[in-house]
C-alpha atoms as a PDB file:
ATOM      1  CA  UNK A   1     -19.289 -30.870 -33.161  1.00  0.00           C
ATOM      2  CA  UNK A   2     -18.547 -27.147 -33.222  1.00  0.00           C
ATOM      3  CA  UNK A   3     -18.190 -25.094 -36.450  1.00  0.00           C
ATOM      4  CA  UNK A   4     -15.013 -22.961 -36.624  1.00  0.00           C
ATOM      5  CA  UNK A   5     -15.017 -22.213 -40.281  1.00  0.00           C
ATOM      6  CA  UNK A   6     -17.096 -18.644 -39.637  1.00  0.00           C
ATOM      7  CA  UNK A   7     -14.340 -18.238 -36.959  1.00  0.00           C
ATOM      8  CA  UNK A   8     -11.077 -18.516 -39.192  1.00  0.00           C
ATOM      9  CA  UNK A   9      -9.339 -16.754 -41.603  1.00  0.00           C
ATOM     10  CA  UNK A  10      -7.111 -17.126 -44.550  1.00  0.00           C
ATOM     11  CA  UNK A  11      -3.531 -17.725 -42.524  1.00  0.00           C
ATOM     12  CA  UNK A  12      -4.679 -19.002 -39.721  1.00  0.00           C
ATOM     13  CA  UNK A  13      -3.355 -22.257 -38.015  1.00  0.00           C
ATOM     14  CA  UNK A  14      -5.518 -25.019 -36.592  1.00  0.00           C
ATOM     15  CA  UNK A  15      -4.422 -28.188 -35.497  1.00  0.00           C
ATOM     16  CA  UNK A  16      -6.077 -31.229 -37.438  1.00  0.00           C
ATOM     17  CA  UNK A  17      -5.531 -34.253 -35.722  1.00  0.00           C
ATOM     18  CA  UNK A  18      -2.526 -32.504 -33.780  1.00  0.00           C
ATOM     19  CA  UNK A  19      -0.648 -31.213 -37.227  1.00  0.00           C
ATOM     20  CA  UNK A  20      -0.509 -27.600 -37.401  1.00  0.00           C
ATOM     21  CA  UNK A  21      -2.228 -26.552 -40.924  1.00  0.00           C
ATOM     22  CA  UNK A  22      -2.745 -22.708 -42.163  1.00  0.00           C
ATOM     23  CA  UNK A  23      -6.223 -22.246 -43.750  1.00  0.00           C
ATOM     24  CA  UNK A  24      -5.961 -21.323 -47.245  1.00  0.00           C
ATOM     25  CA  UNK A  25      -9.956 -20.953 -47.578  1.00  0.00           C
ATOM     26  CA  UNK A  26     -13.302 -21.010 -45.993  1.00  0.00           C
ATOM     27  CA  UNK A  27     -16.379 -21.223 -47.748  1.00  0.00           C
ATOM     28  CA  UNK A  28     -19.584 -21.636 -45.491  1.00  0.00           C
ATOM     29  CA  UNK A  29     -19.060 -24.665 -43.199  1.00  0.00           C
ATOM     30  CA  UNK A  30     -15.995 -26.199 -44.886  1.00  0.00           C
ATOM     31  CA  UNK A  31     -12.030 -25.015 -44.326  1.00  0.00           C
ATOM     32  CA  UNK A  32      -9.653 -25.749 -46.937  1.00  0.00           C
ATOM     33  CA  UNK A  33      -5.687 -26.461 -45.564  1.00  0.00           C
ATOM     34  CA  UNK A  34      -2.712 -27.901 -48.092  1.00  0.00           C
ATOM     35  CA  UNK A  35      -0.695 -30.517 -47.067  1.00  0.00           C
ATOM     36  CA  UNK A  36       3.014 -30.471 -48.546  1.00  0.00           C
ATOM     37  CA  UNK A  37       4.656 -33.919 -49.007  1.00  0.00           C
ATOM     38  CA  UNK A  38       6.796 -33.753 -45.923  1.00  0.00           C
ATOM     39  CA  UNK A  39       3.660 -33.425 -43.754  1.00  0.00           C
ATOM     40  CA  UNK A  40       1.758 -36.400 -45.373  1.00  0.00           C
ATOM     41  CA  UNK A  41       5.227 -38.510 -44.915  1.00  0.00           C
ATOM     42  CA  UNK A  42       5.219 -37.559 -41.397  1.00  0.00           C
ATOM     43  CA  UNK A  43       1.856 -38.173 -39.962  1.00  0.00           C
ATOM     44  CA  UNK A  44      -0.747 -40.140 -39.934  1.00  0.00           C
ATOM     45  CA  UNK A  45      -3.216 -37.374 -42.327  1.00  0.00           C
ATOM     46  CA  UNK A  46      -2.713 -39.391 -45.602  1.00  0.00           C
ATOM     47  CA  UNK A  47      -4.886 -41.880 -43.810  1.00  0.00           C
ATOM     48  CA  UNK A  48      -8.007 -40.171 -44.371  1.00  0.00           C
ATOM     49  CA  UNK A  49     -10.659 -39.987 -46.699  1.00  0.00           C
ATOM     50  CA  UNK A  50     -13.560 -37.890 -47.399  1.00  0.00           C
ATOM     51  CA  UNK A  51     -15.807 -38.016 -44.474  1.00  0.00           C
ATOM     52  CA  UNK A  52     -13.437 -38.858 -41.961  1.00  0.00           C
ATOM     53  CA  UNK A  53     -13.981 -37.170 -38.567  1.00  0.00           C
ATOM     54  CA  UNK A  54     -10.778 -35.243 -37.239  1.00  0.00           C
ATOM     55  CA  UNK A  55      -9.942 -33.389 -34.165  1.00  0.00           C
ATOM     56  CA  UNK A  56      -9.824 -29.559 -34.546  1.00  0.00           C
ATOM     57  CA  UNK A  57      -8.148 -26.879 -32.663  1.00  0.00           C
ATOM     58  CA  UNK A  58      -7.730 -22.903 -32.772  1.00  0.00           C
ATOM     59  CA  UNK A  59      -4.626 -21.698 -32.069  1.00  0.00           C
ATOM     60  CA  UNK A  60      -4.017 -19.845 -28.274  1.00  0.00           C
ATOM     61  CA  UNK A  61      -4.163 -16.165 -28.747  1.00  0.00           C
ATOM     62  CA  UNK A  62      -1.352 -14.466 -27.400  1.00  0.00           C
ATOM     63  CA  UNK A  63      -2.522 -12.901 -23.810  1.00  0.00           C
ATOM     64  CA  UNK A  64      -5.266 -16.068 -23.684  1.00  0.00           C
ATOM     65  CA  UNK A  65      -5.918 -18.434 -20.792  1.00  0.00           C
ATOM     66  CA  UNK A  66      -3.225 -21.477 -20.852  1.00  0.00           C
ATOM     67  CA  UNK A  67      -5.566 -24.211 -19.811  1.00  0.00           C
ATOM     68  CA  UNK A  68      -3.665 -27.415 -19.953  1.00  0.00           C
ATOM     69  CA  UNK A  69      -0.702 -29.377 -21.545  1.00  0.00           C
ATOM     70  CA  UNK A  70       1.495 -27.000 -24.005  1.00  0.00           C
ATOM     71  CA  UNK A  71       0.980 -28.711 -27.602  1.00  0.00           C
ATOM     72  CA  UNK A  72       2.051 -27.236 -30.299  1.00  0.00           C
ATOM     73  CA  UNK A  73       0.631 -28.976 -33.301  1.00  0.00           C
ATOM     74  CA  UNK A  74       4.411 -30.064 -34.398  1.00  0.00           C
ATOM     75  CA  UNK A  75       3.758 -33.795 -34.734  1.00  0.00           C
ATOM     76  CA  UNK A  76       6.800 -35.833 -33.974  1.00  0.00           C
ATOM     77  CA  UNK A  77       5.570 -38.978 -35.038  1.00  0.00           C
ATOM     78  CA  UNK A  78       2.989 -41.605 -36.014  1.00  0.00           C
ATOM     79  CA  UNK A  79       2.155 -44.456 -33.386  1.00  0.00           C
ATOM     80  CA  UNK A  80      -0.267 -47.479 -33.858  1.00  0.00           C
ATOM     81  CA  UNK A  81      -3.113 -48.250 -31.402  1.00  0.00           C
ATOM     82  CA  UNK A  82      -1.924 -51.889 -29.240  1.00  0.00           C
ATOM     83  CA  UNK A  83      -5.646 -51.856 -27.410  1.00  0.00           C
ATOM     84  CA  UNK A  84      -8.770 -49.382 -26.791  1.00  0.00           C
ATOM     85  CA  UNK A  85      -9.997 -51.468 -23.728  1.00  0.00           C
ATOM     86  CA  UNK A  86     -13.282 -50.435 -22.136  1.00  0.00           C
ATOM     87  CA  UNK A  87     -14.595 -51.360 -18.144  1.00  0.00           C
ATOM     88  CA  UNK A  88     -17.741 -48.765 -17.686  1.00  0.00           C
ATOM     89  CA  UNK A  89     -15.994 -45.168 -17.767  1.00  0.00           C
ATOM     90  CA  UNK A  90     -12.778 -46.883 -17.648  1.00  0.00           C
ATOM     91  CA  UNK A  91     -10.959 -46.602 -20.898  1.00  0.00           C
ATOM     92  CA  UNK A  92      -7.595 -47.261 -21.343  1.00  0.00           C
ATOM     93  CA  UNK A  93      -6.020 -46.422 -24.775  1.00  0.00           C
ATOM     94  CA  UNK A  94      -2.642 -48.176 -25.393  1.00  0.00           C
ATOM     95  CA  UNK A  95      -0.340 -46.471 -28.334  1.00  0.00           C
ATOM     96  CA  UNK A  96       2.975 -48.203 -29.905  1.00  0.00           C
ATOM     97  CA  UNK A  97       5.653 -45.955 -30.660  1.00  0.00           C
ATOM     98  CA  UNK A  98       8.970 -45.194 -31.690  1.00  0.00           C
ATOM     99  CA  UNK A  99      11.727 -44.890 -29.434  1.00  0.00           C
ATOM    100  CA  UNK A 100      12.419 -41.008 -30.920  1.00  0.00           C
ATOM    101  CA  UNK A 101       9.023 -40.182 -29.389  1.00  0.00           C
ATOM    102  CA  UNK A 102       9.236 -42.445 -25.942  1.00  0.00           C
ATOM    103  CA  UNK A 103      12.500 -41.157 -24.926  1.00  0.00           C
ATOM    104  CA  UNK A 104      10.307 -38.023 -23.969  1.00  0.00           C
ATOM    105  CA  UNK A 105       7.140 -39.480 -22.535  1.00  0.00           C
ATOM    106  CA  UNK A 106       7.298 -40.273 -18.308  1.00  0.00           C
ATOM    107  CA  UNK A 107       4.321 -41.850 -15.869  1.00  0.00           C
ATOM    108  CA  UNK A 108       2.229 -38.269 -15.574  1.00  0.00           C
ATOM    109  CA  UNK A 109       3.839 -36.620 -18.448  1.00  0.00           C
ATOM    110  CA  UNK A 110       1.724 -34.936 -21.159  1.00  0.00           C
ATOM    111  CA  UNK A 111       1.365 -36.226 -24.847  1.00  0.00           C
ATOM    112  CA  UNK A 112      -0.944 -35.822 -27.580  1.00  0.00           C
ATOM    113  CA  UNK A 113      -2.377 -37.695 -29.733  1.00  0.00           C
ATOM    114  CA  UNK A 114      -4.157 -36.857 -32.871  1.00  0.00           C
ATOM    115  CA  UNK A 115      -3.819 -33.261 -30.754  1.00  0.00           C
ATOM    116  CA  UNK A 116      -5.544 -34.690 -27.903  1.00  0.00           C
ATOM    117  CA  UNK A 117      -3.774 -33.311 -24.952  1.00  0.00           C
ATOM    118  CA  UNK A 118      -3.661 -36.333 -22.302  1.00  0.00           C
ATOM    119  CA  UNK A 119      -1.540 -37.173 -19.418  1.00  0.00           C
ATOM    120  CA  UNK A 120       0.526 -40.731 -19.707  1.00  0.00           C
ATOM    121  CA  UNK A 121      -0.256 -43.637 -17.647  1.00  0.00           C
ATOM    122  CA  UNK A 122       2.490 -45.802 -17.896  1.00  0.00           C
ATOM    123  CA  UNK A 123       5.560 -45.922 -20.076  1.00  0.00           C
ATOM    124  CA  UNK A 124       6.471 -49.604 -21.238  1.00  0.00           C
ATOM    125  CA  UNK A 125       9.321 -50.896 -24.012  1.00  0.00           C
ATOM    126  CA  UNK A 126       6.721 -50.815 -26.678  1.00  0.00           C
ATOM    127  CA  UNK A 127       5.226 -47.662 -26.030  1.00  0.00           C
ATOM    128  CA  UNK A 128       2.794 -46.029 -23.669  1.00  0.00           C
ATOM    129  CA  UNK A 129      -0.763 -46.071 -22.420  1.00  0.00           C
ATOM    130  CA  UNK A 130      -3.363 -43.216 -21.525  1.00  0.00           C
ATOM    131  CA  UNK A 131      -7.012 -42.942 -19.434  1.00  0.00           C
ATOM    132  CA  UNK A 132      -9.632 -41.169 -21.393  1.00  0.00           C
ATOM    133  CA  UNK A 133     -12.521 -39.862 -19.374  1.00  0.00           C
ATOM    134  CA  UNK A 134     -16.266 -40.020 -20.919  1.00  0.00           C
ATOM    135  CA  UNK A 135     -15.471 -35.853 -21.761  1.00  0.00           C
ATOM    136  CA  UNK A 136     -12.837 -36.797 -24.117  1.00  0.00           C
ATOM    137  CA  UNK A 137     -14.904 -39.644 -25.059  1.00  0.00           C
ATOM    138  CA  UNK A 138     -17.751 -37.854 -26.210  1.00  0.00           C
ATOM    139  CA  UNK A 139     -16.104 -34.717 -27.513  1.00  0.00           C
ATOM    140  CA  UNK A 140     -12.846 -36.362 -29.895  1.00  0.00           C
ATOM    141  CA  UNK A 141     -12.356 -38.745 -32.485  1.00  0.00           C
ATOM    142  CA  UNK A 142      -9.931 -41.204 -29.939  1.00  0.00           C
ATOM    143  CA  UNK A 143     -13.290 -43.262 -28.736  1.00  0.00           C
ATOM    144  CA  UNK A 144     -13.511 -44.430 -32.562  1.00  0.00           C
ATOM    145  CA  UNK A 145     -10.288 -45.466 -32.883  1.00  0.00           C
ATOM    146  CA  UNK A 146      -9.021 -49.238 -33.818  1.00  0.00           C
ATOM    147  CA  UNK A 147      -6.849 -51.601 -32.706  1.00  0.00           C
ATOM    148  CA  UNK A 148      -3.953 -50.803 -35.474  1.00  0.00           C
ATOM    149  CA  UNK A 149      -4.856 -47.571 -36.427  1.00  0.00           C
ATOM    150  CA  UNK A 150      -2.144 -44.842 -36.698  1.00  0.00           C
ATOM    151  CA  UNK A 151      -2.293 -41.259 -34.809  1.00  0.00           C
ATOM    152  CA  UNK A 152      -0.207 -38.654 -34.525  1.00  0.00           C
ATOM    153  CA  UNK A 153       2.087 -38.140 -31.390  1.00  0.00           C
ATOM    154  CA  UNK A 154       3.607 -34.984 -30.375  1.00  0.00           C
ATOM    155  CA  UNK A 155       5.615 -35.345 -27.323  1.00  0.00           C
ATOM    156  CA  UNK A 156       6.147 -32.676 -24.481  1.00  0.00           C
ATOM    157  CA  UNK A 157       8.028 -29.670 -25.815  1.00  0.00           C
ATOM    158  CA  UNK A 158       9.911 -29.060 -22.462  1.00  0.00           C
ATOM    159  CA  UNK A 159      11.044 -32.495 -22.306  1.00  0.00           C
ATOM    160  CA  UNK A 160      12.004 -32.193 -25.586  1.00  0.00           C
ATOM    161  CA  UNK A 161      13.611 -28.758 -24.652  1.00  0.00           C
ATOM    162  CA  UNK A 162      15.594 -30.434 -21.700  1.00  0.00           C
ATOM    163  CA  UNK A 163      16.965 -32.844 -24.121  1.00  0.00           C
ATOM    164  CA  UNK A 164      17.872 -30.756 -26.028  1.00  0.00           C
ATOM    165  CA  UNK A 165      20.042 -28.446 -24.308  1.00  0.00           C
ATOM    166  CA  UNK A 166      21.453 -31.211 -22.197  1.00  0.00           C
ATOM    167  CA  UNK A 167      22.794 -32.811 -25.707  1.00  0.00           C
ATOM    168  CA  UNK A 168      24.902 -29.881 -26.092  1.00  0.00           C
ATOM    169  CA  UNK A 169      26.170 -29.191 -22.495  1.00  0.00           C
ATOM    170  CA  UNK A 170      26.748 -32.533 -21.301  1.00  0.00           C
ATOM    171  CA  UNK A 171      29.361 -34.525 -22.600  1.00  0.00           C
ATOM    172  CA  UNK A 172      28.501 -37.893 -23.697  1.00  0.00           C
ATOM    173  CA  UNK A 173      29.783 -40.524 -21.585  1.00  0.00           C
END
């Protein structure tokens, strides 16, 4: 558990469970965000309740060290855990999803869920599957998970970039 409320400010974004929030108050160890309709419709945050354990992230600062997957705290969905299945330091963490988020994800793509920057396993018609290592394990709320749970997926913004512009240039067949 590290503390970041003595580290933000009124304004500042940090990813809760992947969904960009601005802090609109910090008062000794707890930060307050607000949460319009649209963002409780469109991820998995209306799930909680007091004392629920959520993954938190700082912002990059412009001119910092990009260590990882790009994620950008735009969640582009909700999934639903299929299995959390466990052999020694081999855990495997099988999501559901919708087909709007899938289209982007590929075997050794990036995705992330509840803002947990991972690389994908496999790709199947139902969804997609990750490895979690004892690190992210011990250090984010994805070992607690369920079996039916939701979480928050954001997909790869250059695959979603690539898609994008292909939409436009390439006519449909």
């Amino acid at each position: 558990m590290v503390a970041i409320a003595s580290e933000v400010a009124i304004g500042d974004s940090v990813a809760v469970n992947g969904t960009c929030l601005t802090v609109t108050g910090a008062q000794g160890s707890v930060v307050h965000f607000d949460a319009v309709v649209e963002t409780l419709e469109k991820t998995a945050l209306a799930d909680l309740v007091a004392g629920s354990l959520v993954n938190l992230e700082r912002a990059l600062v412009a001119g910092g060290r990009l260590d990882g997957h790009i994620v950008q705290g735009h969640v582009d969905g909700v999934g639903r855990i299929r299995s959390l299945e466990r052999a020694g330091n081999d855990v495997r963490l099988a999501v559901d999803c919708p087909d709007e988020i899938r289209q982007f994800l590929l075997a050794k793509g990036s995705v992330a869920i509840d803002g947990v920057s991972l690389t994908v396993v496999d790709v199947d018609d139902a969804g997609f599957d990750v490895a979690l290592i004892p690190l992210t394990l011990e250090h984010t709320t994805l070992g607690e998970r369920s079996v039916g749970e939701r979480v928050n997926l954001e997909a790869d913004v250059l695959g979603k970039y690539v898609k994008s512009y292909l939409d436009r240039v390439v006519p449909a067949r």
